[in-house]
Protein backbone atom coordinates (compact mmCIF):
# COMPACT_ATOMS: atom_id res chain seq x y z
CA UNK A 1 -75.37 32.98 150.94
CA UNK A 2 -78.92 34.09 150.90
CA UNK A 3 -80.30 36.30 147.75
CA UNK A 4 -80.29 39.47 148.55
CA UNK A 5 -83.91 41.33 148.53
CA UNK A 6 -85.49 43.19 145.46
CA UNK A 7 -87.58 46.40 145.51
CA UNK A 8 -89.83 46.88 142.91
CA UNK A 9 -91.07 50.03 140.94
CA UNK A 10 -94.03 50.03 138.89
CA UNK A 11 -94.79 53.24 136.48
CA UNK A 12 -98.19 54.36 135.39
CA UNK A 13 -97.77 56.93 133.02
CA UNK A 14 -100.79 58.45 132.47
CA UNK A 15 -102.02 61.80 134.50
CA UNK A 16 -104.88 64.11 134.20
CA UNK A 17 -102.82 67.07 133.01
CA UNK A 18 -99.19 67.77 133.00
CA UNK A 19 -98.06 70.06 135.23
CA UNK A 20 -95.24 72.72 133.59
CA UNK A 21 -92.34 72.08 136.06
CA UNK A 22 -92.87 68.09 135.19
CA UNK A 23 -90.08 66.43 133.28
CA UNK A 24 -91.28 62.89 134.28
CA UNK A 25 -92.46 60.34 131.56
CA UNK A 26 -96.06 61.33 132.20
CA UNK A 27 -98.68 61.44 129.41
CA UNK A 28 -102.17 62.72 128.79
CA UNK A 29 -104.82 60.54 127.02
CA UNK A 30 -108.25 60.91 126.09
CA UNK A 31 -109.00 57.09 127.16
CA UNK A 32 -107.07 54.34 128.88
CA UNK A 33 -108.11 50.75 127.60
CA UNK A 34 -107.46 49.29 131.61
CA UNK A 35 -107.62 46.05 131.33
CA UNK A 36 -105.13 45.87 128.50
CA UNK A 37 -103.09 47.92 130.85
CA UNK A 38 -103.43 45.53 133.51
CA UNK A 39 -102.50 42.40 131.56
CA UNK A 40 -99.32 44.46 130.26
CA UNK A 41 -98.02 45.33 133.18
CA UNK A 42 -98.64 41.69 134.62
CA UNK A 43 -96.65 40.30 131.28
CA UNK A 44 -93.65 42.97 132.21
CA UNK A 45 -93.83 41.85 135.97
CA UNK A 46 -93.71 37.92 135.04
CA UNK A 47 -90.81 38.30 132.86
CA UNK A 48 -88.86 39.40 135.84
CA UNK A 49 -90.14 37.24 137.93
CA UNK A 50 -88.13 34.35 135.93
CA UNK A 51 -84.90 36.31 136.15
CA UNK A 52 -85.09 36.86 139.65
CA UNK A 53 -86.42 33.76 141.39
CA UNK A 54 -86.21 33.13 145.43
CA UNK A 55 -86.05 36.34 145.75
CA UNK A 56 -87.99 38.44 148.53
CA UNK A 57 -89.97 42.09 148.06
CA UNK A 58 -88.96 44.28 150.42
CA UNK A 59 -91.12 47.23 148.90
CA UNK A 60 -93.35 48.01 145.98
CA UNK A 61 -93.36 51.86 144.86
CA UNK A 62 -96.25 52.92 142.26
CA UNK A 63 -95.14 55.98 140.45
CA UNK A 64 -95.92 57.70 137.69
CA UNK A 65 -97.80 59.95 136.19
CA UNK A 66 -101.00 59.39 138.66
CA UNK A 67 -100.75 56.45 139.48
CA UNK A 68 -103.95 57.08 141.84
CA UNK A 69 -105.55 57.21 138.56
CA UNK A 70 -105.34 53.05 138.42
CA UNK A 71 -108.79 50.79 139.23
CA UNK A 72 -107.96 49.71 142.76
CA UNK A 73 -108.69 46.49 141.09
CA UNK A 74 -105.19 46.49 138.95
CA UNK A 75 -103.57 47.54 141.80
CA UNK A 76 -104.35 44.64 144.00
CA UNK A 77 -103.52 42.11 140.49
CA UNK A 78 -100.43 43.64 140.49
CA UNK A 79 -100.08 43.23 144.54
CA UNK A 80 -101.01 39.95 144.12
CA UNK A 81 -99.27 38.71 141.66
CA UNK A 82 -96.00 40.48 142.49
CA UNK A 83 -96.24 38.12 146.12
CA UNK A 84 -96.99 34.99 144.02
CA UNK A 85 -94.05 35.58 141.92
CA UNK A 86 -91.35 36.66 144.90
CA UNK A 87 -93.16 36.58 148.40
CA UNK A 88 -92.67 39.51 150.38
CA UNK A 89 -90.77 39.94 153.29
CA UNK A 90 -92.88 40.85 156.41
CA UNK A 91 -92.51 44.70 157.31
CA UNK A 92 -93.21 44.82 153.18
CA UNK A 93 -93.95 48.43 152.26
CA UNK A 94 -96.20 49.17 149.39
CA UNK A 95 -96.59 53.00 148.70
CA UNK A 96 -98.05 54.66 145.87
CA UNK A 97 -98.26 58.03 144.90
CA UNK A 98 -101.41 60.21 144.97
CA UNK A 99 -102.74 62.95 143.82
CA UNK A 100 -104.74 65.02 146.48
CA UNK A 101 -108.41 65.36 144.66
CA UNK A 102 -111.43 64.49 145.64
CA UNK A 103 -111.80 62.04 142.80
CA UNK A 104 -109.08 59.75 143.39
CA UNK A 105 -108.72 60.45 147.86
CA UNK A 106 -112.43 58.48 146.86
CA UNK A 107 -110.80 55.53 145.49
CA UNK A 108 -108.15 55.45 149.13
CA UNK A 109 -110.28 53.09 151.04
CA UNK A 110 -110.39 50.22 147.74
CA UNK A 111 -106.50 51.17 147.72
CA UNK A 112 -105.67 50.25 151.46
CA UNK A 113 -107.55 47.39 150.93
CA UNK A 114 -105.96 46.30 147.80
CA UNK A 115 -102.56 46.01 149.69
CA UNK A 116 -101.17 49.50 149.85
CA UNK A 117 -99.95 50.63 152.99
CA UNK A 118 -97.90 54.14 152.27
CA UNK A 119 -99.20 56.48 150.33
CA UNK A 120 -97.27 59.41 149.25
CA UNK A 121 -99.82 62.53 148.30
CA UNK A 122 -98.61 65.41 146.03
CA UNK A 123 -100.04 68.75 148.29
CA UNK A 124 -96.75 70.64 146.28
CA UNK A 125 -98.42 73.71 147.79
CA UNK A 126 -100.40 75.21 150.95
CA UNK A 127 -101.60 78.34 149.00
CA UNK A 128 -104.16 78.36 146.23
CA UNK A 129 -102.26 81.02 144.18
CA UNK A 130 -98.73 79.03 143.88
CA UNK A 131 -100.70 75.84 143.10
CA UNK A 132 -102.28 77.69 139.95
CA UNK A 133 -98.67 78.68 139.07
CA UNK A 134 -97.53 75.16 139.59
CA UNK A 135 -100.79 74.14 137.53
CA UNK A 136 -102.16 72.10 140.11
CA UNK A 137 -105.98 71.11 139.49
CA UNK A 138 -106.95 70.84 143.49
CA UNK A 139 -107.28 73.69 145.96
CA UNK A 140 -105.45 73.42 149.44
CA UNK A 141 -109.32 72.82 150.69
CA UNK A 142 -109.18 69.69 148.61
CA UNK A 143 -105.28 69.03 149.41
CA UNK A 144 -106.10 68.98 153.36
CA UNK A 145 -109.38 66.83 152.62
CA UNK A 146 -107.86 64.15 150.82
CA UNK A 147 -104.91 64.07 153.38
CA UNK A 148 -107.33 63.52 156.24
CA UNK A 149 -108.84 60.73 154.54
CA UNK A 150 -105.25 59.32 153.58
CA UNK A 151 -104.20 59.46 157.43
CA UNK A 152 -107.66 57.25 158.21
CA UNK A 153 -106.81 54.82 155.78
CA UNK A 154 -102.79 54.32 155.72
CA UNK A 155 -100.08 53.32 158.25
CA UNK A 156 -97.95 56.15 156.17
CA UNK A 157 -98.00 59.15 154.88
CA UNK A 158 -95.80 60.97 153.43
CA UNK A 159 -96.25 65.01 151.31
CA UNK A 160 -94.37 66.51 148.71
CA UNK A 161 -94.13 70.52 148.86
CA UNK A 162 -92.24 72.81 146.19
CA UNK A 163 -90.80 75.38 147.57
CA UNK A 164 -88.32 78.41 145.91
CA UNK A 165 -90.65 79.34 143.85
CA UNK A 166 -90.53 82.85 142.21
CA UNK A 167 -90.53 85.38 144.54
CA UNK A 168 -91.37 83.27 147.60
CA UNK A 169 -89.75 84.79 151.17
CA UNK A 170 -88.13 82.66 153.56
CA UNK A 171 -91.07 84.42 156.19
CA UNK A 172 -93.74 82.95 153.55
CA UNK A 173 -91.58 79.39 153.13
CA UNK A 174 -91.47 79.08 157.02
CA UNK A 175 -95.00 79.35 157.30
CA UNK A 176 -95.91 76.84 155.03
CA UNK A 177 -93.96 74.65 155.96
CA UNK A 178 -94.71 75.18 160.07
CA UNK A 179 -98.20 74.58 158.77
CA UNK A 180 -97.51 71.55 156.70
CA UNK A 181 -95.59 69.90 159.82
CA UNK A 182 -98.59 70.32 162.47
CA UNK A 183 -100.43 68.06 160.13
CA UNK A 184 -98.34 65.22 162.07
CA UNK A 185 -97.28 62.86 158.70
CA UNK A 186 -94.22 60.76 159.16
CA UNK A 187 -92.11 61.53 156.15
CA UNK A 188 -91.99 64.48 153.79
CA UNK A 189 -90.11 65.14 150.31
CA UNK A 190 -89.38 68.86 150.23
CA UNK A 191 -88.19 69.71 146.69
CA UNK A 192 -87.05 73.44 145.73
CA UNK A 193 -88.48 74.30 142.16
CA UNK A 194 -85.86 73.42 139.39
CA UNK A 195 -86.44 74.57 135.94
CA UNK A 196 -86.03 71.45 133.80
CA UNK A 197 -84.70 70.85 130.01
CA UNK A 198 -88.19 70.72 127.95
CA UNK A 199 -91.06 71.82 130.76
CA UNK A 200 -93.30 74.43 129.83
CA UNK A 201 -91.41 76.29 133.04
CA UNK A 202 -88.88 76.16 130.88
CA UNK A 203 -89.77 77.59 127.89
CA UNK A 204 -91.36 80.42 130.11
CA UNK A 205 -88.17 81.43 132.16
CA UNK A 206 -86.54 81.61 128.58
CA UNK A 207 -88.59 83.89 127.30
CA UNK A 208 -88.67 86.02 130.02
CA UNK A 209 -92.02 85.18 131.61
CA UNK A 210 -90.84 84.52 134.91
CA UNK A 211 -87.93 84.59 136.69
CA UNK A 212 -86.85 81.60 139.15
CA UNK A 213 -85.31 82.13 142.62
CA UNK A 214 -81.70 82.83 142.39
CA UNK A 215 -78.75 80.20 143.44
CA UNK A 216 -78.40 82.31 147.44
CA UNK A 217 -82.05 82.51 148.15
CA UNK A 218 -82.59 78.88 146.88
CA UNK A 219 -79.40 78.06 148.78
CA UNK A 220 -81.11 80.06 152.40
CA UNK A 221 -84.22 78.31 152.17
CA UNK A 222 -82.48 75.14 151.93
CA UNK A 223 -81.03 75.61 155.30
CA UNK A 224 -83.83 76.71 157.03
CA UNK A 225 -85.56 73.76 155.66
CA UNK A 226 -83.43 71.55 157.54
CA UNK A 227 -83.27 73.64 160.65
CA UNK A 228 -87.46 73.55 160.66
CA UNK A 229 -87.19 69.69 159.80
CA UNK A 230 -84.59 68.44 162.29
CA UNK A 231 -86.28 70.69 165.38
CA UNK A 232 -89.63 69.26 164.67
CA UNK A 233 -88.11 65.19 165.03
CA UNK A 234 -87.86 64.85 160.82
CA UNK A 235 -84.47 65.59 160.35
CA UNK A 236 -83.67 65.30 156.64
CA UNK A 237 -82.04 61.95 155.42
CA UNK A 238 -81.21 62.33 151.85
CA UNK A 239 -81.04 65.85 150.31
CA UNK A 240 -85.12 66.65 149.85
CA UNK A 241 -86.44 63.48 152.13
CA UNK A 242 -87.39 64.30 155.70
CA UNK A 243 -88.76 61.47 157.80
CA UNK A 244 -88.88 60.60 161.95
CA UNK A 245 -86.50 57.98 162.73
CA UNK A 246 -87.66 54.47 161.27
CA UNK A 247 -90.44 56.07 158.84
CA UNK A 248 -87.85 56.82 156.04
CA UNK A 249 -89.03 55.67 152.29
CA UNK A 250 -87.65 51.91 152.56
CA UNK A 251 -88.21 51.48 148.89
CA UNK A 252 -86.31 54.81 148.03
CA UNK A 253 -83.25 53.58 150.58
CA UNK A 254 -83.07 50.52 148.13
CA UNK A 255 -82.03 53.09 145.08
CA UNK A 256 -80.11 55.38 147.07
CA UNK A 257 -78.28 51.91 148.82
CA UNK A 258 -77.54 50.91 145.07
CA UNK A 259 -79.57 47.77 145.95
CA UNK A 260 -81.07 45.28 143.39
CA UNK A 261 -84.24 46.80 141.68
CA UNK A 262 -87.09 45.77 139.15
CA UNK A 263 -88.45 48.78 137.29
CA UNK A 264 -91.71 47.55 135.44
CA UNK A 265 -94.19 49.61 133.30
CA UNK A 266 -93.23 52.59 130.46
CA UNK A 267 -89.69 53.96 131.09
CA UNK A 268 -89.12 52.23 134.05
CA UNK A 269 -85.43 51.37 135.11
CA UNK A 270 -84.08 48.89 136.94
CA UNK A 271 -80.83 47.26 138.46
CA UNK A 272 -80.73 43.91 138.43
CA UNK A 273 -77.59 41.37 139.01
CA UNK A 274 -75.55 44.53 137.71
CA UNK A 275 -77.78 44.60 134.80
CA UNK A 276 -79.12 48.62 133.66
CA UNK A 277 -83.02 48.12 132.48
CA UNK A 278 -85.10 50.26 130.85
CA UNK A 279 -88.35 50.06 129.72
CA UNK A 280 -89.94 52.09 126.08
CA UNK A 281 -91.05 55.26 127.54
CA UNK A 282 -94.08 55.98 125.21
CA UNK A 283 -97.27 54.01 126.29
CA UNK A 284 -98.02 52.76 123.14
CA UNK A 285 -94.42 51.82 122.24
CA UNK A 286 -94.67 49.87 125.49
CA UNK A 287 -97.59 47.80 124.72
CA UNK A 288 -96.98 47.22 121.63
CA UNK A 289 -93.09 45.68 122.98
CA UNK A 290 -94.91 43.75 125.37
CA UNK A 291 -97.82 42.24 122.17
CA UNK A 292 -94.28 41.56 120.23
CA UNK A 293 -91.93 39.92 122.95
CA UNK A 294 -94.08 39.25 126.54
CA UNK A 295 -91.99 42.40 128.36
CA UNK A 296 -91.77 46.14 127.46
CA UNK A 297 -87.68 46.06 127.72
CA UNK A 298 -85.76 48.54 125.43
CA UNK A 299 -82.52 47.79 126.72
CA UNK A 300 -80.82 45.87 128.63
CA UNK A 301 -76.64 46.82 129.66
CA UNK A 302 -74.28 44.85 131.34
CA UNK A 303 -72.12 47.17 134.18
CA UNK A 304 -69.06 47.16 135.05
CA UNK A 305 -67.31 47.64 138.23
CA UNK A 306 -66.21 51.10 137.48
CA UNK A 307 -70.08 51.84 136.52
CA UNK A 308 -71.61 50.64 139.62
CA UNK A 309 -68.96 51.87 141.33
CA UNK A 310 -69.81 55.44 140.40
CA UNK A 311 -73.45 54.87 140.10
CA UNK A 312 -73.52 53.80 144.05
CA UNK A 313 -71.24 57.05 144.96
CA UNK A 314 -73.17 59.02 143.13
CA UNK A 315 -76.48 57.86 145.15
CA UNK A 316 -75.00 56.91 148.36
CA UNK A 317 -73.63 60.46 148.59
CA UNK A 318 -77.10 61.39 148.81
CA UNK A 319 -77.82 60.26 151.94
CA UNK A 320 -77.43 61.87 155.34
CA UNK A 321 -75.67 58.32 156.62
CA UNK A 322 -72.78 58.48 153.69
CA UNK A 323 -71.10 55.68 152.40
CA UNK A 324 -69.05 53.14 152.93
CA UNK A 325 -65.90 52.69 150.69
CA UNK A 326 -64.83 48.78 152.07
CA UNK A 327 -68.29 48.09 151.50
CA UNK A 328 -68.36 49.80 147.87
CA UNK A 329 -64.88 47.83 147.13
CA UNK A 330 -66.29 44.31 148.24
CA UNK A 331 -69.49 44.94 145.97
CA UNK A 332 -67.09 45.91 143.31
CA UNK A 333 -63.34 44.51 143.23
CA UNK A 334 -62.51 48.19 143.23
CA UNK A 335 -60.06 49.27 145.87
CA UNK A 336 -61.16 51.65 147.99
CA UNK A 337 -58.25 54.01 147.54
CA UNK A 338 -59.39 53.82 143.94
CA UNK A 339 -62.79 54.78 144.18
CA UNK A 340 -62.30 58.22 145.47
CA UNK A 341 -59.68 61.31 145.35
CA UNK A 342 -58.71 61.50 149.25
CA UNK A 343 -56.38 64.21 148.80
CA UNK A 344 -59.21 66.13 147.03
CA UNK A 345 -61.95 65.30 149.73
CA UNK A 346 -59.56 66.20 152.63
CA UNK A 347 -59.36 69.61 150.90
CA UNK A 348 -62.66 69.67 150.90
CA UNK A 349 -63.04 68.23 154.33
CA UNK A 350 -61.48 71.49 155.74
CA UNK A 351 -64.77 73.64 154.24
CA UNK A 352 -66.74 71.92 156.40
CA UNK A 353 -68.72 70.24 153.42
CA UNK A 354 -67.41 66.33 153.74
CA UNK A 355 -66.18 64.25 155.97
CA UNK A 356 -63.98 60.54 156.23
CA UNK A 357 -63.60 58.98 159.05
CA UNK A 358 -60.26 58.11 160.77
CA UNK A 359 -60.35 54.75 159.51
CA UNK A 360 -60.41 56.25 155.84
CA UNK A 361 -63.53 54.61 154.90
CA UNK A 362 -67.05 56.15 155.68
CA UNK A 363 -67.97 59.29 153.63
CA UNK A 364 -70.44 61.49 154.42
CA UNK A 365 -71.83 65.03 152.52
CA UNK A 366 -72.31 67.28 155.44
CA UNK A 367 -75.93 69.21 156.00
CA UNK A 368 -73.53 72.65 154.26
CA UNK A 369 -72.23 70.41 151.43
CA UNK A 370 -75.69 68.80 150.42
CA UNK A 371 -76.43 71.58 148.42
CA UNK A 372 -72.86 72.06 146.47
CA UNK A 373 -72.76 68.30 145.72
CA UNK A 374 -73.18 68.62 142.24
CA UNK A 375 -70.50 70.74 142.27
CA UNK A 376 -68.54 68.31 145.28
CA UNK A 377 -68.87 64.67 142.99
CA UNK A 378 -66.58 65.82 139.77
CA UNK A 379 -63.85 66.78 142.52
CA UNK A 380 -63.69 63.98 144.46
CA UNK A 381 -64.87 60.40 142.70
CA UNK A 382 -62.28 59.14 140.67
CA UNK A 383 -63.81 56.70 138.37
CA UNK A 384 -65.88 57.54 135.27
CA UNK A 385 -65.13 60.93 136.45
CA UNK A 386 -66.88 62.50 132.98
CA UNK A 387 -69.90 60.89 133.87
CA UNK A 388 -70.56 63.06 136.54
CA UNK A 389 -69.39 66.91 135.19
C-alpha cells in the first residue's frame, strides 16, 4: 500500500499591524532579520522531511500573520526545497495568503513566479468605514486594485469577507456580498465576526464600547449567505468556505478530511502518522528551538484511537459532504456504532438539522444545522465526549 499524501502548512507570523478581531499567532516587529528566517524555516521543513519520506505534496498553504510580507525569494527556497524533500503530486496547489495593499499586490508577479498558484487575499470588507472598524490599513480602492492584479497573475483566487458586524442589515450584507460575487473569483471564505478570548474586540464589547450582532441576526445572515452563494454556482462546502465545484481549498479538505499534515514555522500544528505537533508560538522562542535542536517542535503527542476518532468527527462534520463512519472505524479500530450516539442523532434527525443514511453510515450536518453544530457535537459523538462541551 502506497503512502498516503501530505499537505503542508507553513506560518509566517509576522504582520504589519494586528487587527482587533485577530486571535491568530500574529506578531508585530520593528525588523525581521530574513534570511535567518529563511534558513529556520528550511531547518523546521528538513526535519520533517526525514520523518516523512516517499511521501507526495498535495498542497502547500502559507499562513500567517502576512505571509505576503515574505521576499518572494524565501518563498520560492521554501517551494523548492519542500519538492526536493517530498515531490509534489501534479495538480499541486500552493496558496498563500495576502493582504490586499499596494505594497505587497507589488510583490504578486515575483510570487506566481516563485511557485504559488492560489492566492487567498484578505478584502474582509467592501466599505471603507467597516474596514476602519475592523482596523484594516487598505481602502476598498486598494482592496479591488490588488485583486485585479491577483486575478492576472494566479490560476486561483479566493476572498475573505467579515460579515455580522455591529449593526450591519441583511439589505447592507446582501449588497456586499452581490458585489463581492460579480468580481467572478472561484472560492470565497465568508466568516461572521466572532468576538474572541484576548482581542482588543474583546476587551471593547466588555466594556461596553460596542455591541456585536446578536445570536438571530447572526443566525439570518447566515442563511442568506448560503442562499446568495449556492444561486450564484458557489454553494458553500464547509460552514464559511464557498467555492464552484472543483475550486474548493484542496489543502484545507486535507484538515477537514483528518488527513496527514506537516505544520512548519511558529505555532504551527501538524498531524502526522497519528502524531499531534506543535511548534513554539513566539518568534523568538522558535528560532532560538530551532539554533538549540535543528526544528522549532514544542511538543510532540502520540493519539489514540478515541482522539482521532473525535478529532476527525469533529472536522469532518464540517463539511457539506459529511462523514463516513466505516471509513472513520477502519482508520481507527473504533466501531462505528461506537463512534456516535444514533439514538441521539435520529432525534436530531427529525429537526431537520442531521442526517444518516439508510445504511447507518454517512453523516451529514444539514445547511439548518451548520450553524447549531457547536451545540449538535456534545449530543451526538460519543467518544471523548468532554472534549467537545
Amino acid at each position: 500500500m502506497l503512502p498516503s499524501p501530505l499537505a503542508l502548512y507553513i506560518h509566517w507570523p509576522f504582520c504589519v499591524s494586528k487587527c482587533p478581531y485577530c486571535d491568530f499567532n500574529s506578531h508585530v516587529r520593528e525588523t525581521v532579520d530574513q534570511a535567518s528566517w529563511c534558513a529556520a524555516l528550511l531547518a523546521d521543513m528538513a526535519y520533517e522531511a526525514a520523518l516523512t519520506p516517499g511521501r507526495k505534496l498535495t498542497s502547500i498553504f502559507f499562513g500567517g500573520g502576512t505571509p505576503s510580507l515574505m521576499p518572494p525569494s524565501t518563498v520560492a527556497a521554501l517551494i523548492e526545497a519542500a519538492e526536493q524533500y517530498w515531490g509534489f503530486a501534479n495538480d499541486i496547489e500552493i496558496t498563500l495568503e495576502a493582504n490586499p495593499s499596494s505594497v505587497e499586490a507589488a510583490r504578486f508577479a515575483d510570487l506566481a513566479a516563485a511557485g504559488v498558484n492560489r492566492v487567498s487575499l484578505g478584502l474582509q470588507s467592501l466599505d471603507d468605514d467597516a474596514l476602519g472598524f475592523l482596523g484594516r490599513a487598505h481602502s476598498v480602492v486598494e482592496s479591488l486594485n490588488a485583486l485585479t492584479i491577483a486575478q492576472r497573475h494566479f490560476g486561483r483566487v479566493n476572498i475573505d469577507l467579515i460579515y455580522a458586524r455591529p449593526d450591519q442589515t441583511a439589505n447592507q450584507w446582501e449588497a456586499e456580498l452581490q458585489r463581492a460575487l460579480s468580481f467572478g473569483t472561484d472560492h470565497m471564505s465568508l466568516y461572521q465576526l466572532t468576538i474572541e478570548a484576548g482581542t482588543r474586540f474583546e476587551t471593547l464589547v466588555r466594556t461596553g464600547q460596542f455591541v456585536p450582532a446578536d445570536n438571530d441576526d447572526a443566525a439570518t445572515l447566515y442563511e442568506l449567505t448560503g442562499h446568495i452563494t449556492f444561486a450564484a454556482g458557489i454553494p458553500a462546502y464547509e460552514i464559511s468556505n464557498h467555492a464552484r465545484s472543483g475550486s474548493e481549498s484542496r489543502h484545507n479538505l486535507s484538515y477537514w478530511r483528518y488527513d496527514d499534515y506537516i505544520g512548519i514555522g511558529p505555532g504551527a500544528h501538524g498531524r502526522r502518522l497519528n502524531i499531534a505537533t506543535q511548534r513554539h508560538k513566539k518568534p523568538e522562542n522558535f528560532l532560538s528551538a530551532v539554533a538549540r535542536n535543528a526544528h522549532g517542535m514544542a511538543s510532540e503527542d502520540q493519539l489514540d484511537a478515541a482522539s482521532r476518532a473525535t478529532e476527525s468527527l469533529l472536522m469532518g462534520l464540517r463539511l457539506a459532504e459529511g462523514i463516513s463512519l466505516v471509513r472513520l472505524s477502519e482508520r481507527t479500530a473504533i466501531a462505528a456504532k461506537d463512534l456516535l450516539d444514533i439514538t441521539a442523532v435520529e432525534k436530531i434527525a427529525q429537526l431537520g438539522l442531521i442526517t444518516l443514511d439508510a445504511d447507518g453510515d454517512h453523516v451529514t450536518i444539514t445547511p439548518q444545522g451548520m450553524p447549531l453544530l457547536d451545540a449538535i457535537l456534545p449530543q451526538i459523538v460519543n467518544i471523548e465526549a468532554d472534549a467537545i462541551s
